[in-house]
N, C-alpha and C. Protein backbone atom coordinates (compact mmCIF):
# COMPACT_ATOMS: atom_id res chain seq x y z
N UNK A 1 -24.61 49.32 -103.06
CA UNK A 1 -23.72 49.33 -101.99
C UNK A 1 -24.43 49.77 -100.72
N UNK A 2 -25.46 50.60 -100.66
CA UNK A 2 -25.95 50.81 -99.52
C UNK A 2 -26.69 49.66 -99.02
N UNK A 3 -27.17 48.69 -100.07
CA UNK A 3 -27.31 47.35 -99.10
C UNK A 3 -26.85 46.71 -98.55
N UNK A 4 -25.48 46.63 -99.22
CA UNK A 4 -24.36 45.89 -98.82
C UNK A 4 -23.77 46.72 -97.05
N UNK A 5 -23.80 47.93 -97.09
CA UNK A 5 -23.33 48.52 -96.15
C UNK A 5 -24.24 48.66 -94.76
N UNK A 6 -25.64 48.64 -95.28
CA UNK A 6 -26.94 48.17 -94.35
C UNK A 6 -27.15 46.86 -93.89
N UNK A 7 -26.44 45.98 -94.61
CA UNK A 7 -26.82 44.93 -94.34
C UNK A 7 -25.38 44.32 -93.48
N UNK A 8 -24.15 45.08 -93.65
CA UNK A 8 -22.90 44.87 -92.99
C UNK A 8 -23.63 45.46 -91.26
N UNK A 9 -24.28 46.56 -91.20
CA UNK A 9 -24.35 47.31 -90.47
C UNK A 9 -25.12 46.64 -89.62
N UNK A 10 -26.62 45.43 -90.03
CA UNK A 10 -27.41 44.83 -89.69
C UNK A 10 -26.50 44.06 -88.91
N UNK A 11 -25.37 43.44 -89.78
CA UNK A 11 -24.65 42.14 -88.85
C UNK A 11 -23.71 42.78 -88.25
N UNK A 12 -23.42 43.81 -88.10
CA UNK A 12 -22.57 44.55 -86.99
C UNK A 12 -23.32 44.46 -85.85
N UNK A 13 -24.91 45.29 -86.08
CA UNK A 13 -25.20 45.18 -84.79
C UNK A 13 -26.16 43.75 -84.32
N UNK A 14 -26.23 42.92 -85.28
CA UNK A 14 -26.64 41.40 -84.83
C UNK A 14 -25.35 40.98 -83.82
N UNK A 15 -24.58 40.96 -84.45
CA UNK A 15 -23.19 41.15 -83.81
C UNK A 15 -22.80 41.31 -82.45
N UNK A 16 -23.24 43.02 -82.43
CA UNK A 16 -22.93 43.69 -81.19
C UNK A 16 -23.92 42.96 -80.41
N UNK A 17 -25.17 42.63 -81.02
CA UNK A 17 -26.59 42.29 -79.61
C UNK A 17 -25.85 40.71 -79.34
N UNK A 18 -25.55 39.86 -80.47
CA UNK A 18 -25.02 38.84 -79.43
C UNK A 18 -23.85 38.84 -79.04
N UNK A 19 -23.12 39.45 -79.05
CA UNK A 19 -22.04 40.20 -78.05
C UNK A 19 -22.62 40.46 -76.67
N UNK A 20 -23.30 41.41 -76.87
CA UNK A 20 -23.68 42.11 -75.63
C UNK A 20 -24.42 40.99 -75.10
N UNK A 21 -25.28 39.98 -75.92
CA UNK A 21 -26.33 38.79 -74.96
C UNK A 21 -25.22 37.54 -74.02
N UNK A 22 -23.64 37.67 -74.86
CA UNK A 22 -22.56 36.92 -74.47
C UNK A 22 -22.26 37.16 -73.59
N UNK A 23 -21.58 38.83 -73.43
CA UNK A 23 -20.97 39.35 -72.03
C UNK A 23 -21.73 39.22 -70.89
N UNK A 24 -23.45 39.37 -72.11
CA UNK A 24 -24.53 39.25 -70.43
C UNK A 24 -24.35 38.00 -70.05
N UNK A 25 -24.25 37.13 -70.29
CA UNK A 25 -24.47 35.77 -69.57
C UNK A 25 -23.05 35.72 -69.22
N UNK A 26 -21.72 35.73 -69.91
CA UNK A 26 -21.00 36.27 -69.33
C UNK A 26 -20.90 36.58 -67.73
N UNK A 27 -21.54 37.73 -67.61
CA UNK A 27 -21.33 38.48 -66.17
C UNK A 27 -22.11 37.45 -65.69
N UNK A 28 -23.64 36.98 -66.10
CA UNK A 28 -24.23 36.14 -65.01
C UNK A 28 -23.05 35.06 -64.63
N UNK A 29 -22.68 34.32 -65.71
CA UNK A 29 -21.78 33.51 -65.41
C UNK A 29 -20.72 33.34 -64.31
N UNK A 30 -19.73 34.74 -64.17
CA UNK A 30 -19.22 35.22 -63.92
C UNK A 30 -19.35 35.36 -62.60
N UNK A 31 -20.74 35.90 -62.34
CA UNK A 31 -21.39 36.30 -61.01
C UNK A 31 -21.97 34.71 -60.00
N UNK A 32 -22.30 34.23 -60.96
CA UNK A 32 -22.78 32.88 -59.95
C UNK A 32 -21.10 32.30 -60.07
N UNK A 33 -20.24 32.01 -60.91
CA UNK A 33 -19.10 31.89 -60.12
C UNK A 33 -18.51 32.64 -58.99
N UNK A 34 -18.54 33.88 -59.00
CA UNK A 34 -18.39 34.23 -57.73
C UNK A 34 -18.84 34.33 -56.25
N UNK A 35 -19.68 33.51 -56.98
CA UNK A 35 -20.96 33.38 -55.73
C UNK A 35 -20.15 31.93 -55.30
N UNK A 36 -20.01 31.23 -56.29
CA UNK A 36 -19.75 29.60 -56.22
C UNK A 36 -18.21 29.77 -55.46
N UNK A 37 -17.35 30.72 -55.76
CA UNK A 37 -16.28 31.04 -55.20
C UNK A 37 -16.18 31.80 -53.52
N UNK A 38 -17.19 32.63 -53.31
CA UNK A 38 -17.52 32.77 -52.20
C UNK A 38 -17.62 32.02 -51.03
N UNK A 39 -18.91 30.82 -51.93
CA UNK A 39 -19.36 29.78 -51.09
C UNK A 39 -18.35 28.74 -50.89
N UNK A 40 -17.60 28.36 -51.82
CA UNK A 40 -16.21 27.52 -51.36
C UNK A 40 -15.46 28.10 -50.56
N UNK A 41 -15.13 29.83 -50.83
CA UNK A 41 -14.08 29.90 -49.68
C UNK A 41 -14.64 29.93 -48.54
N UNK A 42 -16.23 30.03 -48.08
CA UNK A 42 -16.16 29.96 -46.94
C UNK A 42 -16.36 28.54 -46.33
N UNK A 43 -16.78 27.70 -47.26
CA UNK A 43 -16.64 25.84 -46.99
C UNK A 43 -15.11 26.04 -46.52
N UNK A 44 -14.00 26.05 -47.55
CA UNK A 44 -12.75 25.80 -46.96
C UNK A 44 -12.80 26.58 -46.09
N UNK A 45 -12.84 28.07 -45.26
CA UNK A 45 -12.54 28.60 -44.17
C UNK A 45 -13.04 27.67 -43.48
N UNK A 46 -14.67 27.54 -43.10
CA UNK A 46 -14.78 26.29 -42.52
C UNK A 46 -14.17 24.83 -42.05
N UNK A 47 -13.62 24.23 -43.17
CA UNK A 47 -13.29 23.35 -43.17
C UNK A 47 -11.58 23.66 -42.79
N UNK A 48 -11.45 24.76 -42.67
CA UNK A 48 -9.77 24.51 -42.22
C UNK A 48 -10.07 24.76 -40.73
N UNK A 49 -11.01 25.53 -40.02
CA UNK A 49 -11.39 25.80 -38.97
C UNK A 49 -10.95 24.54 -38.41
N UNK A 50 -12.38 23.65 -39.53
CA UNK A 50 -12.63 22.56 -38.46
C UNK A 50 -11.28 21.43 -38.17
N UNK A 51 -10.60 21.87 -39.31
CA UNK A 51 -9.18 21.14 -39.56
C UNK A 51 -8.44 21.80 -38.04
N UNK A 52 -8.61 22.65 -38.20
CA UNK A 52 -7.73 23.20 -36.90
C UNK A 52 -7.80 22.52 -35.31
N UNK A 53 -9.66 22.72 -35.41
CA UNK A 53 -10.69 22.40 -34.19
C UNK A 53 -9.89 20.51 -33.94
N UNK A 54 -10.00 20.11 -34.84
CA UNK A 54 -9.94 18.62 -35.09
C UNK A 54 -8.67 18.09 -34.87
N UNK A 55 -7.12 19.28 -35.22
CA UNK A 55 -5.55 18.94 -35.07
C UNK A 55 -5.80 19.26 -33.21
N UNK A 56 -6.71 20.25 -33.10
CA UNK A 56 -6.65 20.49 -31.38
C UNK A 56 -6.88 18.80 -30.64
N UNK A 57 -7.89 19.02 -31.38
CA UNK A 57 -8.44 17.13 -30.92
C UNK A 57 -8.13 16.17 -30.78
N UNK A 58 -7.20 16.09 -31.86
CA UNK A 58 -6.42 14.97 -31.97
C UNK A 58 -5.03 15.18 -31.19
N UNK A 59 -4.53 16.72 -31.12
CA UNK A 59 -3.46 16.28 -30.30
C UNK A 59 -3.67 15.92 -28.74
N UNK A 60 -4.52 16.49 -27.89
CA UNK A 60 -5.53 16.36 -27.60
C UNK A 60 -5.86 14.98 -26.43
N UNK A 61 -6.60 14.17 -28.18
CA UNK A 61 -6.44 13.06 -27.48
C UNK A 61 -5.41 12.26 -27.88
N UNK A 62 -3.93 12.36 -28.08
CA UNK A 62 -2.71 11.78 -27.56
C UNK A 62 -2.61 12.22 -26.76
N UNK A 63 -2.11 13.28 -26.33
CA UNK A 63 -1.96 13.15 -24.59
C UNK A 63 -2.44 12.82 -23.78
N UNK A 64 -4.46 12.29 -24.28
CA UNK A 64 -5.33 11.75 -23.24
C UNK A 64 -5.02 10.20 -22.94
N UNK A 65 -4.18 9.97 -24.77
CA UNK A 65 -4.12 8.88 -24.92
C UNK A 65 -2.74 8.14 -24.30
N UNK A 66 -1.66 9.19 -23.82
CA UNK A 66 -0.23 9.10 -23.51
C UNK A 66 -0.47 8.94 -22.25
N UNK A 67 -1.45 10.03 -21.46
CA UNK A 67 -1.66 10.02 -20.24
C UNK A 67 -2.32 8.61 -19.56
N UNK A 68 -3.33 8.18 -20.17
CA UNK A 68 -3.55 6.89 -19.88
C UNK A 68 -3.17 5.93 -19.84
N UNK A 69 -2.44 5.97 -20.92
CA UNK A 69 -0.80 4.43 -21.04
C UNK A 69 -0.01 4.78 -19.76
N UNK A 70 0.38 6.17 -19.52
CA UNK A 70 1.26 6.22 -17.92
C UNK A 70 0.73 5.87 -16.70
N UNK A 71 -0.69 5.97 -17.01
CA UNK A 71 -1.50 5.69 -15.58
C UNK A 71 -1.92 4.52 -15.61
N UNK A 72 -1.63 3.46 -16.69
CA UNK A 72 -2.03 2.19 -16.85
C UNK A 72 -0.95 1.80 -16.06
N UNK A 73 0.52 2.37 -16.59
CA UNK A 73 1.91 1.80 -16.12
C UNK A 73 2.12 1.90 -14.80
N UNK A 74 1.58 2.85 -14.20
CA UNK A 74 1.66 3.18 -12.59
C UNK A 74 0.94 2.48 -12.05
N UNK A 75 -0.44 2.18 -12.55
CA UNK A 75 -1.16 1.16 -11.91
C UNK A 75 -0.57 -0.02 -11.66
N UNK A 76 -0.29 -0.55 -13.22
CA UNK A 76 0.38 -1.53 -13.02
C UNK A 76 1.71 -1.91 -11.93
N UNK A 77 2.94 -0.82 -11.86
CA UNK A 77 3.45 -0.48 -10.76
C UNK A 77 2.91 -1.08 -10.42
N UNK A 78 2.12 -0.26 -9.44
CA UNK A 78 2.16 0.13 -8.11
C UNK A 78 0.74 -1.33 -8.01
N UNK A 79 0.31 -1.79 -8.40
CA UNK A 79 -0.03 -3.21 -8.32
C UNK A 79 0.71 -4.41 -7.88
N UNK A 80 2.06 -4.23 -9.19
CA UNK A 80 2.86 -4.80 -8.34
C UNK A 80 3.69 -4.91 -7.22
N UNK A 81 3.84 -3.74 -6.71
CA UNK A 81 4.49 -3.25 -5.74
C UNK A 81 3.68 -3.93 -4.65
N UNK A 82 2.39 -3.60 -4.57
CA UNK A 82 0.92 -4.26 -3.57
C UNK A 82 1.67 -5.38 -3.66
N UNK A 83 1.35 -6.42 -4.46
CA UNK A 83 1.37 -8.15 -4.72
C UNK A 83 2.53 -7.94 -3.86
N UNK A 84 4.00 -7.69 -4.22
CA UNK A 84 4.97 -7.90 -3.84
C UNK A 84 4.94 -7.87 -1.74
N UNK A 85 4.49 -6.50 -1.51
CA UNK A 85 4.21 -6.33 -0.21
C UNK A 85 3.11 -7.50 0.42
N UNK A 86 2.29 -7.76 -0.26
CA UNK A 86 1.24 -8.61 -0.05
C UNK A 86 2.35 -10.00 0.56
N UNK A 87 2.87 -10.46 -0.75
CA UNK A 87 3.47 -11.67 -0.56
C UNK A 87 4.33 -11.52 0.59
N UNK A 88 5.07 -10.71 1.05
CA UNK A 88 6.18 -10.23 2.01
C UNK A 88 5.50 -10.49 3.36
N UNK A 89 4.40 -9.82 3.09
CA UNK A 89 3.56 -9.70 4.45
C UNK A 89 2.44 -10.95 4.55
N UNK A 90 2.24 -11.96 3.53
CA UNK A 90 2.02 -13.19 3.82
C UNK A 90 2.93 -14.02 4.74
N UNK A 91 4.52 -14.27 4.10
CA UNK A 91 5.06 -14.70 4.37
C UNK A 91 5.87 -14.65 5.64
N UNK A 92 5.64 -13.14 6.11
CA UNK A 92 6.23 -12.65 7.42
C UNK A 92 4.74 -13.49 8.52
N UNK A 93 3.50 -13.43 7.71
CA UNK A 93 2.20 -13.61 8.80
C UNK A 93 2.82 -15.05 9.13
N UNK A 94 3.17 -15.87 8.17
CA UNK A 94 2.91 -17.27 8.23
C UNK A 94 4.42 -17.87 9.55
N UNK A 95 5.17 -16.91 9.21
CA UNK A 95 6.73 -17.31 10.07
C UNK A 95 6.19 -16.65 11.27
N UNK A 96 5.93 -15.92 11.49
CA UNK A 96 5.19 -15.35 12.80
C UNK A 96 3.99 -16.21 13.16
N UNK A 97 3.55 -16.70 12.89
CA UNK A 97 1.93 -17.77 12.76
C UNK A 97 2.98 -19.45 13.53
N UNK A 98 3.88 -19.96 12.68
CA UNK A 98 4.53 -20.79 12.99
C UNK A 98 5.16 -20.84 14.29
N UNK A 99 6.07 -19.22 14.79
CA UNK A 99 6.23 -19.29 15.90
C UNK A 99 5.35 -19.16 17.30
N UNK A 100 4.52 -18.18 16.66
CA UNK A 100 3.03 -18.37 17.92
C UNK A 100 2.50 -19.69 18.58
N UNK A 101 2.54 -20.78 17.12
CA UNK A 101 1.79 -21.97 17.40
C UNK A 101 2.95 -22.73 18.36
N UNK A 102 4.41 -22.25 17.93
CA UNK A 102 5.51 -23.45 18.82
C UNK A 102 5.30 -22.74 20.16
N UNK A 103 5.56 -21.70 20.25
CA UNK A 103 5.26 -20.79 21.65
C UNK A 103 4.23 -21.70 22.48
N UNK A 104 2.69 -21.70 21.44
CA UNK A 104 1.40 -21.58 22.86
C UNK A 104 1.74 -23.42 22.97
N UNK A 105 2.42 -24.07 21.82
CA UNK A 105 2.45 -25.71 22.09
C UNK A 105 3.66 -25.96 23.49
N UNK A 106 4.78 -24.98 23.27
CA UNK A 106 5.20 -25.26 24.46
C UNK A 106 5.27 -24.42 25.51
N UNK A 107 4.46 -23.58 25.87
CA UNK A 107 3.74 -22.79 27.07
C UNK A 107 2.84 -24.03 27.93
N UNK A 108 1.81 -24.80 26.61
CA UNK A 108 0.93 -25.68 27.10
C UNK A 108 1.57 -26.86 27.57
N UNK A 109 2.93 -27.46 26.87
CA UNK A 109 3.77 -28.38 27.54
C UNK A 109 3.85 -28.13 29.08
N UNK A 110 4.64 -27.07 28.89
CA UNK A 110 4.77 -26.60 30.68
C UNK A 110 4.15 -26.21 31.18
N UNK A 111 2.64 -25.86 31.14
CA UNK A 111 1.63 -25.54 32.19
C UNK A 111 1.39 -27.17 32.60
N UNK A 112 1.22 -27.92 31.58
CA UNK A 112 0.47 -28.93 32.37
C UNK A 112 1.65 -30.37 32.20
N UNK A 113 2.97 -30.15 32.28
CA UNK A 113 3.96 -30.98 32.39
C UNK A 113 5.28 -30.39 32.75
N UNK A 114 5.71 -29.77 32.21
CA UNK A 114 6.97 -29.14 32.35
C UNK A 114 7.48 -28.54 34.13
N UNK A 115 6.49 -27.54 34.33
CA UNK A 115 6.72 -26.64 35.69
C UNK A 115 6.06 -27.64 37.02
N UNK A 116 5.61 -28.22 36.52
CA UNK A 116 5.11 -29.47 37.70
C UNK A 116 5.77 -30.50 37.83
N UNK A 117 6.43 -30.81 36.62
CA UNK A 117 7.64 -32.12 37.09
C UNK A 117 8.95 -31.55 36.87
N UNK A 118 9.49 -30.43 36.95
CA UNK A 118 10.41 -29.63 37.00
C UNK A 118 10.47 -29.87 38.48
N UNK A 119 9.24 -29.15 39.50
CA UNK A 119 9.05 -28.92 40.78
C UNK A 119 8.95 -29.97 41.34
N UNK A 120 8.55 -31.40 41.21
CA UNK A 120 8.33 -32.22 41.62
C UNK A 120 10.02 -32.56 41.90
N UNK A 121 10.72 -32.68 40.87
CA UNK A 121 11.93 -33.57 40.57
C UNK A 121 12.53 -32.99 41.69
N UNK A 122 12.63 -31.76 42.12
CA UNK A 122 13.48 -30.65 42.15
C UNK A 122 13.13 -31.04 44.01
N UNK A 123 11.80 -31.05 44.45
CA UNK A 123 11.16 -30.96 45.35
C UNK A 123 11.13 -32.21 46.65
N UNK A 124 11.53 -33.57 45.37
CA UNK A 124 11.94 -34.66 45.88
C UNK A 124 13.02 -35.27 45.59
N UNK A 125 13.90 -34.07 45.92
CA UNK A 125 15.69 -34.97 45.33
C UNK A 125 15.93 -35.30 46.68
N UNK A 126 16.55 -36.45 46.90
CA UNK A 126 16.85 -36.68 48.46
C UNK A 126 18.70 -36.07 48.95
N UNK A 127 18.89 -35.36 48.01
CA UNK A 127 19.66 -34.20 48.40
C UNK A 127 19.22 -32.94 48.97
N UNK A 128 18.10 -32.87 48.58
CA UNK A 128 17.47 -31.56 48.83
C UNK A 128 16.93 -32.05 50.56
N UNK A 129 16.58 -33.08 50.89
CA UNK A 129 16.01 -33.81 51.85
C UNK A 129 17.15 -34.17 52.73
N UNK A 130 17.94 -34.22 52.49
CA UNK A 130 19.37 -34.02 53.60
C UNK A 130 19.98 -32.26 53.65
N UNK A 131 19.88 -31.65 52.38
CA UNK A 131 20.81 -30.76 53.01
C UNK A 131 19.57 -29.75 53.73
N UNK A 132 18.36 -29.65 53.69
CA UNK A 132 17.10 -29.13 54.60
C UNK A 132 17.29 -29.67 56.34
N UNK A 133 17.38 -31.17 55.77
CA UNK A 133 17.06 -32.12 57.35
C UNK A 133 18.27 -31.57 58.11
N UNK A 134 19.77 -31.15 57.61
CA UNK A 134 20.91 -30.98 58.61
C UNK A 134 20.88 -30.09 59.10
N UNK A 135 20.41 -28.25 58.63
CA UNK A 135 20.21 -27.43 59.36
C UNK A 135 18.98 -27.28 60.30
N UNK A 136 18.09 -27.51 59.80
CA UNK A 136 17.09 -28.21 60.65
C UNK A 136 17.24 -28.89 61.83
N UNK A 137 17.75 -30.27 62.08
CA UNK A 137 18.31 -30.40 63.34
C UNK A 137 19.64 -29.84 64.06
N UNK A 138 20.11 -29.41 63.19
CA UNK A 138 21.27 -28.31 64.33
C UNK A 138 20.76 -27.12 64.97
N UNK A 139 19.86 -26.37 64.42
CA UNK A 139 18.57 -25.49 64.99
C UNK A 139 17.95 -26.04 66.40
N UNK A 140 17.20 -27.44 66.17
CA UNK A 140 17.03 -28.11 66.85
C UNK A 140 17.82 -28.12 68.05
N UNK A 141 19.12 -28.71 67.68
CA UNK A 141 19.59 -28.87 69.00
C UNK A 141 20.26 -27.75 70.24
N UNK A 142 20.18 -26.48 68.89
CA UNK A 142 20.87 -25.45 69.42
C UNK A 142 19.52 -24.41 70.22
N UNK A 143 18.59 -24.91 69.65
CA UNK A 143 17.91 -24.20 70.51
C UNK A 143 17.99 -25.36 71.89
N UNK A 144 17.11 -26.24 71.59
CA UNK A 144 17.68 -27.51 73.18
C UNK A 144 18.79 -26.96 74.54
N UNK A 145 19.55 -26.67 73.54
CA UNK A 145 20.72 -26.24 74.68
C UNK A 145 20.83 -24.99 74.97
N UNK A 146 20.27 -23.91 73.94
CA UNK A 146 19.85 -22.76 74.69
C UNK A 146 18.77 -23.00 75.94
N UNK A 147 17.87 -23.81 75.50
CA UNK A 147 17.01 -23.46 76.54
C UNK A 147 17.27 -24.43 77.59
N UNK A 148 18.57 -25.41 77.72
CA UNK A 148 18.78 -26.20 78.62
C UNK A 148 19.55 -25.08 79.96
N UNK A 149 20.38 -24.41 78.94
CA UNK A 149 21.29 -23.15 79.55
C UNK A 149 20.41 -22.11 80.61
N UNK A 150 19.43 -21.79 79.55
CA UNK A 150 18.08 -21.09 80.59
C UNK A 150 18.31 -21.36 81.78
N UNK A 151 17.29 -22.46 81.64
CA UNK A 151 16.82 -23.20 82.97
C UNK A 151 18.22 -23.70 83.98
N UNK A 152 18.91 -24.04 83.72
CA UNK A 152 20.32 -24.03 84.66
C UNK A 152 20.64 -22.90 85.23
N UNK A 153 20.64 -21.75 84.42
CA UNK A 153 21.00 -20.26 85.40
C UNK A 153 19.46 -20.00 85.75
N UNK A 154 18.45 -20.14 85.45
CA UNK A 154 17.46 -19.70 86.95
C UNK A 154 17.66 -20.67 87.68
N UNK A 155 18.14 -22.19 88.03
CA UNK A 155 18.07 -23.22 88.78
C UNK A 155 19.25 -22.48 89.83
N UNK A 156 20.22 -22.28 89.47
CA UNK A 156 21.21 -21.73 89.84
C UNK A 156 21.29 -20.55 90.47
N UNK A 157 20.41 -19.58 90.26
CA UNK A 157 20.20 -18.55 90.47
C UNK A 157 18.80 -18.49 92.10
N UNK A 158 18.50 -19.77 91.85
CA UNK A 158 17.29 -19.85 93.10
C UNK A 158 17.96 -21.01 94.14
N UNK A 159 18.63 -21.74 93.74
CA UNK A 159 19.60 -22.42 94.72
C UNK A 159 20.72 -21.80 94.74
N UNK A 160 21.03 -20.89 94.71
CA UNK A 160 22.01 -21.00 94.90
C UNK A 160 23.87 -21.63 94.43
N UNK A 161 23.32 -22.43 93.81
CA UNK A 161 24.67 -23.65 93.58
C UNK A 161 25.14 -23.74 92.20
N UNK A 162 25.83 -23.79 91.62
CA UNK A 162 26.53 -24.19 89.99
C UNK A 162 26.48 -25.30 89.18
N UNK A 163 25.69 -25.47 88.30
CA UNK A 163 25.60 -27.21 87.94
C UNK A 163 26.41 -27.01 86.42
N UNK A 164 26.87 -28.56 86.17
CA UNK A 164 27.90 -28.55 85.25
C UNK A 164 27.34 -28.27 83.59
N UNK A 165 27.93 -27.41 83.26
CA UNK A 165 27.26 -26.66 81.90
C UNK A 165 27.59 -27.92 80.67
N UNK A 166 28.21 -28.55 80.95
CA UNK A 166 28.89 -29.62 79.87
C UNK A 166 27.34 -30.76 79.94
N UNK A 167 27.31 -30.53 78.31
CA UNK A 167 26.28 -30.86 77.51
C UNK A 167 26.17 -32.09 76.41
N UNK A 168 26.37 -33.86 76.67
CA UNK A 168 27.06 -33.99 75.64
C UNK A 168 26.02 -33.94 74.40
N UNK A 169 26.76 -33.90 73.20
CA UNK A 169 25.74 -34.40 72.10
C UNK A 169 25.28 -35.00 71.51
């Protein structure tokens, strides 16, 4: 029995040593998992960082991306708004352009037709040629007989005598 109990005792502590060679690798085990656990959590800290860094980014660029669709739309606006004014102010040039040209066409009528045979017509109406010619000779004659009158009162006045004022016409 003491072999039996030496030799229990042998595989007790065969036992215990690979026990103890188990737990050891064990702990190594154990230990490079925690190492391996370390190093992941700080990958994921990382990687949620960058998750974070990246939700900044992306929201980010939607609004870079929102902002640009509005400033496309304003452009666009306000493009059209231009065209529109453009066309307005074509169309005002061209009605203004149309009347300039009737203007200087009939300015040029009457510089070199209009105000000259206006004046002409006007200049040789033989109405105009009688009612000129009648005051004209009544002037005429009224001066005549003023100055016929004259000369009778100094005639009169140096002879002496009265001569008959009756004048016919």
């Amino acid at each position: 029995m003491k072999g039996k109990v030496e030799e229990a005792q042998a595989d007790r502590e065969r036992g215990e040593v690979e026990l103890s060679a188990q737990v050891l690798n064990k702990n190594k085990d154990l230990a490079a998992k925690d190492v391996e656990i370390a190093e992941l959590k700080r990958r994921l800290f990382k990687a949620h960082e960058k998750s974070e860094s990246l939700e900044i980014d992306l929201a980010a660029e939607k609004v870079r991306a929102d902002t640009a669709e509005e400033a496309r739309k304003v452009a666009e606006e306000g493009r059209n708004i231009s065209t529109s004014a453009l066309n307005v102010a074509q169309n005002n040039y061209a009605e203004a352009q149309s009347i300039v040209d009737t203007l200087v066409s009939e300015s040029e009528w009457m510089r070199n037709r209009g105000v000259a045979a206006a004046a002409n017509s006007i200049l040789n109406a033989t109405e105009l040629d009688q009612a000129v010619a009648a005051p004209t000779d009544v002037a005429r004659a009224v001066r005549h007989r003023g100055g016929y009158l004259e000369c009778a009162q100094h005639v009169e006045e140096v002879l002496g005598q009265q001569f008959g004022l009756a004048i016919a016409p």
